[in-house]
Each structure stands twice: as C-alpha cells, then as structure tokens.
PDB file of N, CA and C in Angstrom:
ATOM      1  N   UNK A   1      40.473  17.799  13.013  1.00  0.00           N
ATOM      2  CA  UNK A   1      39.024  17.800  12.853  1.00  0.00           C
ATOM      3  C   UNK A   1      38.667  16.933  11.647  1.00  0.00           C
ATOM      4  N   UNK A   2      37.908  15.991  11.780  1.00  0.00           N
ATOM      5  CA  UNK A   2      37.138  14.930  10.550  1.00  0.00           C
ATOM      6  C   UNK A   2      36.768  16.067   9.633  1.00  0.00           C
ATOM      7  N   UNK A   3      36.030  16.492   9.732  1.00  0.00           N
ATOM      8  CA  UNK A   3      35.488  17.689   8.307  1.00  0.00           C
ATOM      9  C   UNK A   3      36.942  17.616   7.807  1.00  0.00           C
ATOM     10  N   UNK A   4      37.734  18.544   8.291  1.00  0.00           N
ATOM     11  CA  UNK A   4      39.020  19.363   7.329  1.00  0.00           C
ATOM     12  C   UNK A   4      39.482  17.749   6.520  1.00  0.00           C
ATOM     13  N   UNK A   5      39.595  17.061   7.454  1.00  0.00           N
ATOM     14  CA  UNK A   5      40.551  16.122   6.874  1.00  0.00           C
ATOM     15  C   UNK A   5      39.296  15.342   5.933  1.00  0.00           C
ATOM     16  N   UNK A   6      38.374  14.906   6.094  1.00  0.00           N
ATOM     17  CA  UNK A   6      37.212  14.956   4.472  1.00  0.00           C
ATOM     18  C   UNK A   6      37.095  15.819   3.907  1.00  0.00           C
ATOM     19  N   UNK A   7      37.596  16.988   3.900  1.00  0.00           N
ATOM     20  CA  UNK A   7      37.714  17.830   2.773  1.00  0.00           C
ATOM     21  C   UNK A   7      38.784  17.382   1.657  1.00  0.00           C
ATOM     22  N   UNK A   8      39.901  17.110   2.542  1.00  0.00           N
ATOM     23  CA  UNK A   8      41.062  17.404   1.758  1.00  0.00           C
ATOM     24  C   UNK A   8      40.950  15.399   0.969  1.00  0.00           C
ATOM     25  N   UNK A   9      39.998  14.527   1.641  1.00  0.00           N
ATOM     26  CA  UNK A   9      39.813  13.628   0.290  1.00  0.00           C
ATOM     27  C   UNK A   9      38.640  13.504  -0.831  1.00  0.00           C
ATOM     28  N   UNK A  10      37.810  14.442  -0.435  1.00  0.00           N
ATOM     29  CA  UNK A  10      36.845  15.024  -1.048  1.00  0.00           C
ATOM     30  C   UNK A  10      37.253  15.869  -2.009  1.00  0.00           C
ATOM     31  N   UNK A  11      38.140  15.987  -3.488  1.00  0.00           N
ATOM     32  CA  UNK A  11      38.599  16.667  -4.295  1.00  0.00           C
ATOM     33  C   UNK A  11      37.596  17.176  -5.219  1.00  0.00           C
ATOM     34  N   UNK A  12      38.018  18.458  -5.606  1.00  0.00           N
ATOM     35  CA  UNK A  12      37.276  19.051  -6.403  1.00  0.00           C
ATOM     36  C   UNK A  12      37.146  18.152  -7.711  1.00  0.00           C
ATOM     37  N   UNK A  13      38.401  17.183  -7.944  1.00  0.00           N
ATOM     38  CA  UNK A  13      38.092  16.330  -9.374  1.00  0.00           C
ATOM     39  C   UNK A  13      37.341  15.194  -8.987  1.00  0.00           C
ATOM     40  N   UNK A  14      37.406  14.916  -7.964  1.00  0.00           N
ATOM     41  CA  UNK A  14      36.111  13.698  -7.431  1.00  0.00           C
ATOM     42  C   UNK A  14      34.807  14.294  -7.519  1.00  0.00           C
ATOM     43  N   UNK A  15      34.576  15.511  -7.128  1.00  0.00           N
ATOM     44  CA  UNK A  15      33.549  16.074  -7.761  1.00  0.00           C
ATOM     45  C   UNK A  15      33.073  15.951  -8.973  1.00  0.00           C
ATOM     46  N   UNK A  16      34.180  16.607  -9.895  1.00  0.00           N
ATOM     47  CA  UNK A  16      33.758  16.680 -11.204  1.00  0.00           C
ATOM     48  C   UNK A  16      33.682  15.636 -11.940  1.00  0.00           C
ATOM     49  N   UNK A  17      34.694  14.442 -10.831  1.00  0.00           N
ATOM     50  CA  UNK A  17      34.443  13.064 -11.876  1.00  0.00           C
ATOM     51  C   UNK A  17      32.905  12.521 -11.255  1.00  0.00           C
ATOM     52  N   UNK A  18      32.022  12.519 -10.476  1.00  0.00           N
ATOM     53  CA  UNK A  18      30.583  12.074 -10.195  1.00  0.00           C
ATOM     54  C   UNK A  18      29.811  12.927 -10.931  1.00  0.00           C
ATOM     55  N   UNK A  19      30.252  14.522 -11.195  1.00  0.00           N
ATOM     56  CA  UNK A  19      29.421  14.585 -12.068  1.00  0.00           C
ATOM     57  C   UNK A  19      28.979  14.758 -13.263  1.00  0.00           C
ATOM     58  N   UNK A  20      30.625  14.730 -13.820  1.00  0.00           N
ATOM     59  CA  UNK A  20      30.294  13.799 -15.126  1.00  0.00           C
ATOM     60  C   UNK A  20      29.683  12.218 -15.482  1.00  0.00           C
ATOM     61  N   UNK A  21      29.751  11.738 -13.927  1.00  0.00           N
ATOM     62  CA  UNK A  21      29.026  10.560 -14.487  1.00  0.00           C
ATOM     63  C   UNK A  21      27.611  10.740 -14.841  1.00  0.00           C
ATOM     64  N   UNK A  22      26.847  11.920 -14.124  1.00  0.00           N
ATOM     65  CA  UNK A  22      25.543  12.337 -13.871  1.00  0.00           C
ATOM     66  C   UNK A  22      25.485  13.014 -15.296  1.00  0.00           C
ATOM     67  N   UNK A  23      26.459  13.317 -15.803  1.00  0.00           N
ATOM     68  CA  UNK A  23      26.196  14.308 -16.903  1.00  0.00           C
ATOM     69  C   UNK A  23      26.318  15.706 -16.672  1.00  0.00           C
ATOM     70  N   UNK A  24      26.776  15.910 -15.486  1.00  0.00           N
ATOM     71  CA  UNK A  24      26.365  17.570 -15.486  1.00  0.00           C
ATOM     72  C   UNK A  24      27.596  18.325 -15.093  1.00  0.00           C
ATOM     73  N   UNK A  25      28.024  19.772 -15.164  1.00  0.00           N
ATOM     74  CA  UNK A  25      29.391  19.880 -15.232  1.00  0.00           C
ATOM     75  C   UNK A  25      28.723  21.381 -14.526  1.00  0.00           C
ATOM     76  N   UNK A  26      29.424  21.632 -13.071  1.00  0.00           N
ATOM     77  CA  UNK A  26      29.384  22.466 -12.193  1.00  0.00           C
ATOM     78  C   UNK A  26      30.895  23.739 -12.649  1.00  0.00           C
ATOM     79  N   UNK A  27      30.859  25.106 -12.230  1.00  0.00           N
ATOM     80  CA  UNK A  27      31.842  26.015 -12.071  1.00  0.00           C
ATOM     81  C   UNK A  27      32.628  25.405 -10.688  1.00  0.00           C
ATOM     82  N   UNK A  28      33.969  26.321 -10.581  1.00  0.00           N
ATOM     83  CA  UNK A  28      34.516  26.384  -9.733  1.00  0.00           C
ATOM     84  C   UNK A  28      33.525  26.481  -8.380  1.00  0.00           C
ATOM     85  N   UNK A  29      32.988  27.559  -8.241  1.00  0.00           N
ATOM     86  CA  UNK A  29      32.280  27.982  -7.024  1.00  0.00           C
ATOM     87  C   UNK A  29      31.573  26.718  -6.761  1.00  0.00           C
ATOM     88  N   UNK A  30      30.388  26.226  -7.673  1.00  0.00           N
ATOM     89  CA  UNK A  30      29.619  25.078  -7.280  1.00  0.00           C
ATOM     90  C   UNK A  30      30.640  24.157  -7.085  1.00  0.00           C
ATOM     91  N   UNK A  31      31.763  23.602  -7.807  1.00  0.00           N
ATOM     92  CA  UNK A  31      32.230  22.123  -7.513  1.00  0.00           C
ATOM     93  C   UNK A  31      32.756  22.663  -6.199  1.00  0.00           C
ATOM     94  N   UNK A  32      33.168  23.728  -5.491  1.00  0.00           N
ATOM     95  CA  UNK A  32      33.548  23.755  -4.175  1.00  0.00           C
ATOM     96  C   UNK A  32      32.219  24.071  -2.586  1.00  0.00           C
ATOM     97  N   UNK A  33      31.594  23.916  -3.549  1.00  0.00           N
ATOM     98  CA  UNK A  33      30.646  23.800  -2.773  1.00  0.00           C
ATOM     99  C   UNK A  33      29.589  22.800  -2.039  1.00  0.00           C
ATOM    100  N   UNK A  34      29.828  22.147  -3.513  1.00  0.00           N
ATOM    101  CA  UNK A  34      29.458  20.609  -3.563  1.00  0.00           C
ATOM    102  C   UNK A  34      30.397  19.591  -2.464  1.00  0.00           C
ATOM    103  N   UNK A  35      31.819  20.152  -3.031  1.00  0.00           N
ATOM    104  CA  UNK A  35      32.691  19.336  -2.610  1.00  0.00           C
ATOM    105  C   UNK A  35      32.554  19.466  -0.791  1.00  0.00           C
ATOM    106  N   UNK A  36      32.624  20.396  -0.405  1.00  0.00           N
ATOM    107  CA  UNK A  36      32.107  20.933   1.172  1.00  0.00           C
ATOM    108  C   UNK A  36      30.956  19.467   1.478  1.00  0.00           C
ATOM    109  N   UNK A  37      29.754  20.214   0.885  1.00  0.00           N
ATOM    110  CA  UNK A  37      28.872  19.509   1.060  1.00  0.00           C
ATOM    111  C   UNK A  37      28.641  17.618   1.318  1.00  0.00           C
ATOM    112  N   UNK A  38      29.483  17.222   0.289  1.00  0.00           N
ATOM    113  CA  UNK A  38      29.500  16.182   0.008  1.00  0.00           C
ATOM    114  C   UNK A  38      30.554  15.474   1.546  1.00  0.00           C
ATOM    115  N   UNK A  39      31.584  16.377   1.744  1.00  0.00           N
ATOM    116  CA  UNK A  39      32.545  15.908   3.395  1.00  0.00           C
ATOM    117  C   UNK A  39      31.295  16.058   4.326  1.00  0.00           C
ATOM    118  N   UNK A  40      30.460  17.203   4.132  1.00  0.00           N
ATOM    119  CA  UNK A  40      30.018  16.978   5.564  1.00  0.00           C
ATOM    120  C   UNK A  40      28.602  15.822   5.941  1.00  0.00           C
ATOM    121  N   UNK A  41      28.093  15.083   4.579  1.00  0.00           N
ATOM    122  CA  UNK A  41      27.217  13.809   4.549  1.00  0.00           C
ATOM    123  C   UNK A  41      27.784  13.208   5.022  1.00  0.00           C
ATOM    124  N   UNK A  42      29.515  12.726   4.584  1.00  0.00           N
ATOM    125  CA  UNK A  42      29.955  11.882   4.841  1.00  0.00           C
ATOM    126  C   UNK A  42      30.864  11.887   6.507  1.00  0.00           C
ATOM    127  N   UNK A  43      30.810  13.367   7.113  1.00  0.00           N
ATOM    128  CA  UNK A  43      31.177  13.106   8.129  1.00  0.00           C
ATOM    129  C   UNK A  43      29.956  12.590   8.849  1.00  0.00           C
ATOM    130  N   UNK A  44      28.812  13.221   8.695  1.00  0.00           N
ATOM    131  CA  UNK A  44      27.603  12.951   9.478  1.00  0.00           C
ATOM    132  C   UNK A  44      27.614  11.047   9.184  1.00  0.00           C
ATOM    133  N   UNK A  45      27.551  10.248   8.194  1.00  0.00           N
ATOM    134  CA  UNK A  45      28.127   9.164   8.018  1.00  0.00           C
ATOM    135  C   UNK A  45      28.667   8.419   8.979  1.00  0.00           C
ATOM    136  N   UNK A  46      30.324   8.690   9.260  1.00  0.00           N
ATOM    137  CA  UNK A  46      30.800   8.604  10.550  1.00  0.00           C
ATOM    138  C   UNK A  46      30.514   8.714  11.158  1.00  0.00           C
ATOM    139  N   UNK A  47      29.764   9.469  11.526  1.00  0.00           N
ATOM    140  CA  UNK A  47      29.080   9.564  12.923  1.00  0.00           C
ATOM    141  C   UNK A  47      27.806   8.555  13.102  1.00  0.00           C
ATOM    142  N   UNK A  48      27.011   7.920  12.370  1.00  0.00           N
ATOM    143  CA  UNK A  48      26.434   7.302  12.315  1.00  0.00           C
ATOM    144  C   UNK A  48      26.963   5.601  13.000  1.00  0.00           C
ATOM    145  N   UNK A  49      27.981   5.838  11.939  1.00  0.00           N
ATOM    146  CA  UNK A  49      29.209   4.621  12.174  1.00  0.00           C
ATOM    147  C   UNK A  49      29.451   4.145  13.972  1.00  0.00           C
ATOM    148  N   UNK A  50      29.724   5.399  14.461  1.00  0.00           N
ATOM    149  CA  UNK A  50      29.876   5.443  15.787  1.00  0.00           C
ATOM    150  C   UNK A  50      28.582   4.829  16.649  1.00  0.00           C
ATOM    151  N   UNK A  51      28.082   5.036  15.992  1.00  0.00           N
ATOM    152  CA  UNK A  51      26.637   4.173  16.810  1.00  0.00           C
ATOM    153  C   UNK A  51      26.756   2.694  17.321  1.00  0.00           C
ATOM    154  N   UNK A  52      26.479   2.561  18.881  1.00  0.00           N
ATOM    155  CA  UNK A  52      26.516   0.876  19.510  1.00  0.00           C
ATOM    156  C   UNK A  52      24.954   0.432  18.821  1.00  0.00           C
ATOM    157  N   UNK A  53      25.290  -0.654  17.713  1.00  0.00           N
ATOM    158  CA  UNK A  53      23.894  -0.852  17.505  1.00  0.00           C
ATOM    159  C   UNK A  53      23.996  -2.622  17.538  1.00  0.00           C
ATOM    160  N   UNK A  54      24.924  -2.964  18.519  1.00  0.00           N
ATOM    161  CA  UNK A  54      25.255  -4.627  19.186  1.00  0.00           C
ATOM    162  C   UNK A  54      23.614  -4.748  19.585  1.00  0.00           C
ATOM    163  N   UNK A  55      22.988  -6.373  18.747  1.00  0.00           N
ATOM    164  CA  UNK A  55      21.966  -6.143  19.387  1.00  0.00           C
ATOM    165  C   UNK A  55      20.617  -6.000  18.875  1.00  0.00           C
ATOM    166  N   UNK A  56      20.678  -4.978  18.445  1.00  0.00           N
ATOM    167  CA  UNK A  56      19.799  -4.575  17.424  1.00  0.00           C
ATOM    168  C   UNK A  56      19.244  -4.511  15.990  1.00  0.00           C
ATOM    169  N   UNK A  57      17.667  -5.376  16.085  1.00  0.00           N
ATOM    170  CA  UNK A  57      17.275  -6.217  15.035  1.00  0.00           C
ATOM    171  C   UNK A  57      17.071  -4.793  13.919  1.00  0.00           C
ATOM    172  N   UNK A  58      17.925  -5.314  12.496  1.00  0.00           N
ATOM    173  CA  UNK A  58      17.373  -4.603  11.446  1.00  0.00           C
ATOM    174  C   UNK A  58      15.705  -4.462  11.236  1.00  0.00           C
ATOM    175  N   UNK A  59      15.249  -3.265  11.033  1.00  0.00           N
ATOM    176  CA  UNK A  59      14.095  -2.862  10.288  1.00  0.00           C
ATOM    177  C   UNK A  59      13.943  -2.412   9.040  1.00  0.00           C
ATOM    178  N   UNK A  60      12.663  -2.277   8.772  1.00  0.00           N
ATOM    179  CA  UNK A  60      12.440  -1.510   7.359  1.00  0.00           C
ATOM    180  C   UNK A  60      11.840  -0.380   7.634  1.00  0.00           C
ATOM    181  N   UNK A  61      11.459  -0.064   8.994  1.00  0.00           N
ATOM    182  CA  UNK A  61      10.742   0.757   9.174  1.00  0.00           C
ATOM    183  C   UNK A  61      10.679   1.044  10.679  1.00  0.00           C
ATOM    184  N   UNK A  62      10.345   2.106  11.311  1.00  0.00           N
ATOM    185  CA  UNK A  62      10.137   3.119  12.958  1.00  0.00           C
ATOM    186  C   UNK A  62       9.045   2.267  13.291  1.00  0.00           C
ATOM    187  N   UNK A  63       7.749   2.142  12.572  1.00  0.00           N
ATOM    188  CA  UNK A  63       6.634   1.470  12.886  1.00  0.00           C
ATOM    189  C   UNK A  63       6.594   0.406  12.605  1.00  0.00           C
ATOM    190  N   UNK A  64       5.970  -0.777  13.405  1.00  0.00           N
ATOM    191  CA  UNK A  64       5.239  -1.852  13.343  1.00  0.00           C
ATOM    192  C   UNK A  64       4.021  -2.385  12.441  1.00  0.00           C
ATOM    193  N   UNK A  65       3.200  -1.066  12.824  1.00  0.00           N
ATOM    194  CA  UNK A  65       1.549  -1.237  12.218  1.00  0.00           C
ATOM    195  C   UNK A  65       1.786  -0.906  10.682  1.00  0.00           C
ATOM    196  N   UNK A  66       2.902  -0.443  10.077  1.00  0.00           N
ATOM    197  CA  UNK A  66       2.497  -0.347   9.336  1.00  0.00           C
ATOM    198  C   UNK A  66       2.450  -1.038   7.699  1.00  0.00           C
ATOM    199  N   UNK A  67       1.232  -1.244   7.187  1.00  0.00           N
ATOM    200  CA  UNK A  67       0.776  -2.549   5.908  1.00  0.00           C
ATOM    201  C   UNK A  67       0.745  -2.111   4.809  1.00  0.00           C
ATOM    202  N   UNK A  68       0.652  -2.420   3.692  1.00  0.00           N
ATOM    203  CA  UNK A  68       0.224  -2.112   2.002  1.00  0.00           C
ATOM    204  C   UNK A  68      -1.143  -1.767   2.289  1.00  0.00           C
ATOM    205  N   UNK A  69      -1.369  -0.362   1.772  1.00  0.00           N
ATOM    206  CA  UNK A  69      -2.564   0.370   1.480  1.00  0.00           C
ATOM    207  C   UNK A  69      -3.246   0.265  -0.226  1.00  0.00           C
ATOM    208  N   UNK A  70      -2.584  -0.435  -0.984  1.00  0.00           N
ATOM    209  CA  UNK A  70      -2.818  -0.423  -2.110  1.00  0.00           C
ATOM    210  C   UNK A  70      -4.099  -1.273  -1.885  1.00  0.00           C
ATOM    211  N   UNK A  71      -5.016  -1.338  -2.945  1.00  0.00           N
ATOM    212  CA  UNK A  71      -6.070  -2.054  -3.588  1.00  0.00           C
ATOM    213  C   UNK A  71      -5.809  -2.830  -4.560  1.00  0.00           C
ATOM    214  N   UNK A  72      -6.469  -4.054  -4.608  1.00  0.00           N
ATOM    215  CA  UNK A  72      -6.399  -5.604  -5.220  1.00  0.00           C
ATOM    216  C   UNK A  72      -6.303  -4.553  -6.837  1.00  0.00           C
ATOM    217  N   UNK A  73      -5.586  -5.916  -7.118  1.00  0.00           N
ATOM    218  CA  UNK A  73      -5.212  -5.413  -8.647  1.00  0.00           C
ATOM    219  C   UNK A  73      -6.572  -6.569  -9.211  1.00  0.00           C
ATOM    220  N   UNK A  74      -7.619  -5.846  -9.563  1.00  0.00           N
ATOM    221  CA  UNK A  74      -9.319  -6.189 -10.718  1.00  0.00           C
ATOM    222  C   UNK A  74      -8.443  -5.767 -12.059  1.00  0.00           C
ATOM    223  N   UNK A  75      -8.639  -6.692 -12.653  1.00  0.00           N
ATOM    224  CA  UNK A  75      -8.570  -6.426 -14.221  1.00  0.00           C
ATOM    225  C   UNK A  75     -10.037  -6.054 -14.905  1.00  0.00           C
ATOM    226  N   UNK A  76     -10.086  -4.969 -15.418  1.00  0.00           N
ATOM    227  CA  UNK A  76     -11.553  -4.508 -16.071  1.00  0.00           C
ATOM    228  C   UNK A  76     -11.368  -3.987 -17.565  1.00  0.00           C
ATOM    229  N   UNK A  77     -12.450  -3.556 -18.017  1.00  0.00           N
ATOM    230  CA  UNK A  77     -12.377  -3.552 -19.535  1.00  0.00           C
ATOM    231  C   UNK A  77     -11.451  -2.234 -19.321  1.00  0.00           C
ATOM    232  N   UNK A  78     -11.084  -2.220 -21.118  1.00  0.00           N
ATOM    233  CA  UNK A  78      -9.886  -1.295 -21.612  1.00  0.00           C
ATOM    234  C   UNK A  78     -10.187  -0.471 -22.518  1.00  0.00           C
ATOM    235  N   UNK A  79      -9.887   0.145 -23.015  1.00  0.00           N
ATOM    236  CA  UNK A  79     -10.549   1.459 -24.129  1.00  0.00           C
ATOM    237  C   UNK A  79     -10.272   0.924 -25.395  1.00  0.00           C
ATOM    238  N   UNK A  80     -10.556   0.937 -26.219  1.00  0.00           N
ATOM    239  CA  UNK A  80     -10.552   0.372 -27.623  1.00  0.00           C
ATOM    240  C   UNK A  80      -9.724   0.910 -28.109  1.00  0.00           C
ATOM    241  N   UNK A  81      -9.259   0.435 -29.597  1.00  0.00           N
ATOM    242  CA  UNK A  81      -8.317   1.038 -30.260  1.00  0.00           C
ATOM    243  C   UNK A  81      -8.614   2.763 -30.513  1.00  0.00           C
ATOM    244  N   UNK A  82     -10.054   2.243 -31.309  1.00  0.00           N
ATOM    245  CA  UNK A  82     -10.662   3.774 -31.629  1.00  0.00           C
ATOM    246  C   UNK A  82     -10.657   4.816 -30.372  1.00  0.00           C
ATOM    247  N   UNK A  83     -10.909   4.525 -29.143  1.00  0.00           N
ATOM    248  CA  UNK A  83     -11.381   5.287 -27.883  1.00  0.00           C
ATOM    249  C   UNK A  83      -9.817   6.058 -27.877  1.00  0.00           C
ATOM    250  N   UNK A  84      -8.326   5.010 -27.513  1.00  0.00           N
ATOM    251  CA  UNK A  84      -7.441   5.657 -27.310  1.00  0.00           C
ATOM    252  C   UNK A  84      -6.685   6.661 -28.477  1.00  0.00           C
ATOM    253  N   UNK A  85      -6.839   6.258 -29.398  1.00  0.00           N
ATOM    254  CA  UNK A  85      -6.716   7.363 -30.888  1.00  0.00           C
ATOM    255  C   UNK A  85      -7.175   8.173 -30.810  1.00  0.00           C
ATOM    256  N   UNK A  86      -8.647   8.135 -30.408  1.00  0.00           N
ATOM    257  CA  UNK A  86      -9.229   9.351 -31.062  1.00  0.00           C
ATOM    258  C   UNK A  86      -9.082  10.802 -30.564  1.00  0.00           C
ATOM    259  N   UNK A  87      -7.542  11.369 -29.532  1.00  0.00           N
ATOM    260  CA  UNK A  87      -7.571  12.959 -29.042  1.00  0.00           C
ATOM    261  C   UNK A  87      -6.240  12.670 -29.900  1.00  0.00           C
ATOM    262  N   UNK A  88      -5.710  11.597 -30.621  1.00  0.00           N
ATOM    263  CA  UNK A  88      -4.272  11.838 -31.280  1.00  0.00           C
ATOM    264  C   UNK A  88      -3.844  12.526 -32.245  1.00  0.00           C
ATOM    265  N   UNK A  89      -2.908  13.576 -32.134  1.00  0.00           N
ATOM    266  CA  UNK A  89      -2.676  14.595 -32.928  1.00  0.00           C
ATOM    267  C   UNK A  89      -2.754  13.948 -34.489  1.00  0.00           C
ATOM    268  N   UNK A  90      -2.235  12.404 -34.617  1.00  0.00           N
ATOM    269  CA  UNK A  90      -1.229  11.917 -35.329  1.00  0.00           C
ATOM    270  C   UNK A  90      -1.630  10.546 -35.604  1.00  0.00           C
ATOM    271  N   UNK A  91      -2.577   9.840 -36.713  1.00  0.00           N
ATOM    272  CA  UNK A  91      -2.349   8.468 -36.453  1.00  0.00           C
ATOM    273  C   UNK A  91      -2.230   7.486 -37.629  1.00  0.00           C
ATOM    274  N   UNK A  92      -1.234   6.776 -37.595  1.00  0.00           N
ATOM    275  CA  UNK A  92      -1.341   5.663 -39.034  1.00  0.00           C
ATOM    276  C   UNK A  92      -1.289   4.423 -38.947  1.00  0.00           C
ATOM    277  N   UNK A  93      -2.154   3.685 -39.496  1.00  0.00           N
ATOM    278  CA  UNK A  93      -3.052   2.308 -39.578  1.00  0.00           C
ATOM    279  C   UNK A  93      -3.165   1.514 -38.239  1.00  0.00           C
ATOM    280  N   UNK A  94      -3.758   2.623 -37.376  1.00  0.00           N
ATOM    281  CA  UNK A  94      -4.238   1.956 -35.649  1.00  0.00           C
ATOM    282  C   UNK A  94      -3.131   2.621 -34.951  1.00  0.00           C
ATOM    283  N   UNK A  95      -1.846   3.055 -35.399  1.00  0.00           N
ATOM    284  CA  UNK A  95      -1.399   3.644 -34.244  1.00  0.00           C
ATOM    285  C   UNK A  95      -0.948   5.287 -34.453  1.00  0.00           C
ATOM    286  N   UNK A  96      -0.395   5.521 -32.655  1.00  0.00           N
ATOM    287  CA  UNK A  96       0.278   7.055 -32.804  1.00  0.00           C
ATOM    288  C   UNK A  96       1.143   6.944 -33.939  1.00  0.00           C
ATOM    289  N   UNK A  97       0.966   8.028 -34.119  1.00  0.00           N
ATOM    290  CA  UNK A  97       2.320   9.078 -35.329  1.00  0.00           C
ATOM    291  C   UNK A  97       3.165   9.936 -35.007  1.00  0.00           C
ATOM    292  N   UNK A  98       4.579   9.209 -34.464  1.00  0.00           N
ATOM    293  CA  UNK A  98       5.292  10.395 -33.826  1.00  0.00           C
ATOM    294  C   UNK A  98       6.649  10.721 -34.811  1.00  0.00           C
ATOM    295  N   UNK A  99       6.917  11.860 -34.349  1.00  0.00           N
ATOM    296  CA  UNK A  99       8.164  11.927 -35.514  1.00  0.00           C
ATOM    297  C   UNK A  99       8.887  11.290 -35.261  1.00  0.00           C
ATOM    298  N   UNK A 100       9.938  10.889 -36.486  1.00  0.00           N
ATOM    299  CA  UNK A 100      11.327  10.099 -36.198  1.00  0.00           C
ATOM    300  C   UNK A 100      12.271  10.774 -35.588  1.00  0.00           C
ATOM    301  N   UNK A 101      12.861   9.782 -34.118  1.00  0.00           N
ATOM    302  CA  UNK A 101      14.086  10.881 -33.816  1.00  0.00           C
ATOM    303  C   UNK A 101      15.106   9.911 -33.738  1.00  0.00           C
ATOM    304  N   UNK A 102      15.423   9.010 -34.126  1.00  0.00           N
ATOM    305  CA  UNK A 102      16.353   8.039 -34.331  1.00  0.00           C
ATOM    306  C   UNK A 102      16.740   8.206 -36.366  1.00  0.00           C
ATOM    307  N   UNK A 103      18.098   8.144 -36.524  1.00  0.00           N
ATOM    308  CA  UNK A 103      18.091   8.402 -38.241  1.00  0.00           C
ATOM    309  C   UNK A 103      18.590   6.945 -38.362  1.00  0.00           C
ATOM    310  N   UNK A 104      18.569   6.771 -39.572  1.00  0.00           N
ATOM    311  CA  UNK A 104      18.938   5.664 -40.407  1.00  0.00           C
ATOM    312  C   UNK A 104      20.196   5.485 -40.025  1.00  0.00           C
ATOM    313  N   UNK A 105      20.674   4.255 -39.675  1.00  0.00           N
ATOM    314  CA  UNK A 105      22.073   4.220 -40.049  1.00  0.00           C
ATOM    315  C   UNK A 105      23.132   4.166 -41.002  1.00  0.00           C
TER     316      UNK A 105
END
C-alpha cells in the first residue's frame, strides 16, 4: 500500500527537521501525527500524478470570465504631518516614538 510505504519515508526527523525550519518544535504525539498527515498529501499527490493530462492547456484558473476587480490606482491628497501624529502615543521632532528594541552593538 503507497500510504504505509510514505510513511515509512516520511520520518518523524523529517518532521522535526521542517519544523525546525518553521521554528516550531512539536511532541512525540504531534510529530506522529503530522508525520501521518504529511504521507497522506503526498499520497493524494500521486494520485494526482496519475492523471492523463496529454493535451491539456495549462490554466490559472476553472473560469474564463474571470478579470481584475480592483479600481484605478487615483493618487489624492495625503494627511499631513500634523493630521498623522496627532492620535500618537509618542512623538519626536515630526515623528513616532517607539521604544528601542534593537541594543547597541
């Protein structure tokens, strides 16, 4: 069966090595859960793979009709220095005042 056998290259340290790349560090239970999870995208994958798609023009999209709904980019006036300051907790000589979170080197 494809699952079992993507399980068994789907390792729990392939797990933990993606998500340390993400930063985030799962238990046993989750990295085996994940790890499940992650075989059965990739069987569904394969199966995709299996598809006759001889033939058939790439899209970007199911629909035809469909266009950019956005509105023309108008450049119009802007709020002044004073306008955007003035709800700021914090301000010195025209601008915000935020604390330092970077230290000296």
């Amino acid at each position: 069966m494809k699952s079992d056998a993507r399980k068994k290259t789907i390792t729990a340290d392939t797990v933990r090595y993606v998500a340390g790349l993400s930063r985030l560090s799962f238990d046993d239970k989750e990295t085996d859960m994940f790890r499940a999870q992650l075989a059965s995208i990739l069987d569904y994958i394969d199966k995709l793979n299996e598809v006759d798609t001889e033939g058939v023009e790439p899209t970007t999209h199911a629909l035809p009709s469909l266009r950019n709904v956005f509105r023309d980019d108008i450049p119009g006036s802007s709020l002044s220095n004073e306008e955007a300051l003035r709800n700021a907790p914090s301000v010195k000589d025209g601008f915000f005042k935020v604390p330092r979170i970077i230290k000296d080197a």
